[in-house]
Protein backbone atom coordinates (compact mmCIF):
# COMPACT_ATOMS: atom_id res chain seq x y z
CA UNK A 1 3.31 -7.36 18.65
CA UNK A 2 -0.13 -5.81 19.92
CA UNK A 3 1.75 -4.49 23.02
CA UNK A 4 4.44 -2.97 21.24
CA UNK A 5 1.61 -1.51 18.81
CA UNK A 6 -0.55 -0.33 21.53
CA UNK A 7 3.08 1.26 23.25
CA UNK A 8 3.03 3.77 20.03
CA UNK A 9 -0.48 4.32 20.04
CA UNK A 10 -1.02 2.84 16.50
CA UNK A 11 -4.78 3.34 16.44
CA UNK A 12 -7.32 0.46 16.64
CA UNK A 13 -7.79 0.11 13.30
CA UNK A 14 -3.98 -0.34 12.49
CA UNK A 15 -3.72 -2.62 15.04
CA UNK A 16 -5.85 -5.16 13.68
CA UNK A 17 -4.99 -4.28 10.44
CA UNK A 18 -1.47 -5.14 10.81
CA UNK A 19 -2.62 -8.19 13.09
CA UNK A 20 -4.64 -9.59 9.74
CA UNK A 21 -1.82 -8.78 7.17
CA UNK A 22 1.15 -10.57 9.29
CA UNK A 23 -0.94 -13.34 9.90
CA UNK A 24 -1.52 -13.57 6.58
CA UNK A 25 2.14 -13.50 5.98
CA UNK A 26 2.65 -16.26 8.25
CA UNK A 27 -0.42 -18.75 6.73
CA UNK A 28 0.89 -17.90 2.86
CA UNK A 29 4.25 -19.94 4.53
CA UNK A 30 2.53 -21.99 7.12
CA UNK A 31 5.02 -21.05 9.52
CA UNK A 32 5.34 -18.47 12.07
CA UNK A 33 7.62 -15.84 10.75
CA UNK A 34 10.09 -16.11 13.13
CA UNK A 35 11.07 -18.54 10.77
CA UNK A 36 11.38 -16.47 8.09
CA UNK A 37 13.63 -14.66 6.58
CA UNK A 38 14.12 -11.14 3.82
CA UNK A 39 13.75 -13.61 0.67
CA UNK A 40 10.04 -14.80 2.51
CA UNK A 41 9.47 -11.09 2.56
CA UNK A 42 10.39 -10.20 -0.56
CA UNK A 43 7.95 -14.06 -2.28
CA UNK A 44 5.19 -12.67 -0.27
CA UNK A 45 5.60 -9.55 -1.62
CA UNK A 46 5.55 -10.78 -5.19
CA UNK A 47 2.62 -12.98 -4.49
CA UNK A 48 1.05 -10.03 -3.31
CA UNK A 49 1.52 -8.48 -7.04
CA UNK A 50 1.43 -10.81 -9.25
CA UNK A 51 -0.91 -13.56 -7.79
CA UNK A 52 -3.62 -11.71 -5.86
CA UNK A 53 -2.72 -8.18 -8.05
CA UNK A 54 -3.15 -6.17 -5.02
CA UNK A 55 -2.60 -2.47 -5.44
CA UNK A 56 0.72 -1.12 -4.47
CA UNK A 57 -1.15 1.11 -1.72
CA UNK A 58 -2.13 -2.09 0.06
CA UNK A 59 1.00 -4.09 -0.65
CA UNK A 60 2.51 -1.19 1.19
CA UNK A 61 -0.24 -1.92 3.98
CA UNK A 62 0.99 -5.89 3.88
CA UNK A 63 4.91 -4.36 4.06
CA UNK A 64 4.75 -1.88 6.66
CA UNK A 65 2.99 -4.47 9.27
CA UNK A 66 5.81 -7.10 8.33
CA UNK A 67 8.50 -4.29 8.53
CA UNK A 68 7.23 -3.61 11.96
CA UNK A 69 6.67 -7.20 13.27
CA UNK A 70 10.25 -7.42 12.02
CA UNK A 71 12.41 -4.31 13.03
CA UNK A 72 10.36 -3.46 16.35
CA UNK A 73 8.61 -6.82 17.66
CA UNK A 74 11.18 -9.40 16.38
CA UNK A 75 14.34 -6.60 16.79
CA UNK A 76 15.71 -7.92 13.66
CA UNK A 77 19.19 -6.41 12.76
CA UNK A 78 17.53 -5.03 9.46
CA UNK A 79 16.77 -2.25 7.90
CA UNK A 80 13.67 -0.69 6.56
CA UNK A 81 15.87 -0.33 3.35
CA UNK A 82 15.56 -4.57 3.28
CA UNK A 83 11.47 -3.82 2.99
CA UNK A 84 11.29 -2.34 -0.33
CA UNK A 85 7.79 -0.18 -1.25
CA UNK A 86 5.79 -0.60 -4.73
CA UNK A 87 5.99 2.12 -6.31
CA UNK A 88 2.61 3.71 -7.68
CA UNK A 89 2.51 4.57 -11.60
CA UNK A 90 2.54 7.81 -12.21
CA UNK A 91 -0.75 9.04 -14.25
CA UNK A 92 -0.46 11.78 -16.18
CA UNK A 93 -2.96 14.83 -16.27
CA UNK A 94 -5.65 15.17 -18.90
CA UNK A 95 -5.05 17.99 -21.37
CA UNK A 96 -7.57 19.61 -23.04
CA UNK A 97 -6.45 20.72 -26.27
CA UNK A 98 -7.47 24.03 -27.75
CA UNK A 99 -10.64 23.60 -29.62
CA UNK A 100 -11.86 21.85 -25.92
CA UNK A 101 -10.77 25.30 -23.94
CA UNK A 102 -12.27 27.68 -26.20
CA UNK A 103 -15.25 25.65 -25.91
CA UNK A 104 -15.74 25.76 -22.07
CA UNK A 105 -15.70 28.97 -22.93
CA UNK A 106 -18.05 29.50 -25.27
CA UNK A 107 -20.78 27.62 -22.02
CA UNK A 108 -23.71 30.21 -21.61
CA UNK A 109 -23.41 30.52 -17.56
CA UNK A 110 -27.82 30.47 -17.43
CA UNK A 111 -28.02 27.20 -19.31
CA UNK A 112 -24.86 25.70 -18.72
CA UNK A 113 -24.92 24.28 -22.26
CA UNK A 114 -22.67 24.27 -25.35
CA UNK A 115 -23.93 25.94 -28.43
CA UNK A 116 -23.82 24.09 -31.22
């Protein structure tokens, strides 16, 4: 895996990032994941959430290292499509209603403060 890593110049940093997370894959089964198989992927994955309640940005970390340990390393006749992402929620924007605009507006720009 490092070879093929260090053949498409993943930096450093990904490297032993993706080192950590699949070996972390592999310990969670205590087994080596040539072993394994999608439905490992896809328990790890919800241990990921629901156990340790990861973030979905580094769940997607955890996925992309076993999608590529899989697919390039392995040469697994899969799919990225069989290494599903979490999707982040989707926050909306803070409004400011009206009586909150007008007084922004009302700020003196030499003091910086609200009158009351």
């Amino acid at each position: 895996m490092l070879e093929d890593m260090q053949l498409r110049n993943l930096t450093p940093e990904t490297q032993r990032n993706y080192i950590h997370h699949v070996a972390g894959f592999a310990k969670y089964f205590r087994k080596s994941p040539e072993l394994l198989d999608l439905e490992a992927v896809r328990q790890y994955q919800l241990y990921l959430l629901n156990e340790r309640k990861l973030s979905p940005e580094t769940i997607n970390q955890y996925i992309s290292a076993i999608q590529f340990l899989y697919l390039t390393t392995l040469e697994m006749p899969w799919t990225t499509e069989y290494f599903p992402r979490v999707r982040r929620p989707h926050k909306l924007p803070v409004v400011l209603s009206q009586e909150e605009v007008l007084a922004f507006s009302t700020i003196s720009p030499a003091s910086n403060t609200v009158p009351l």
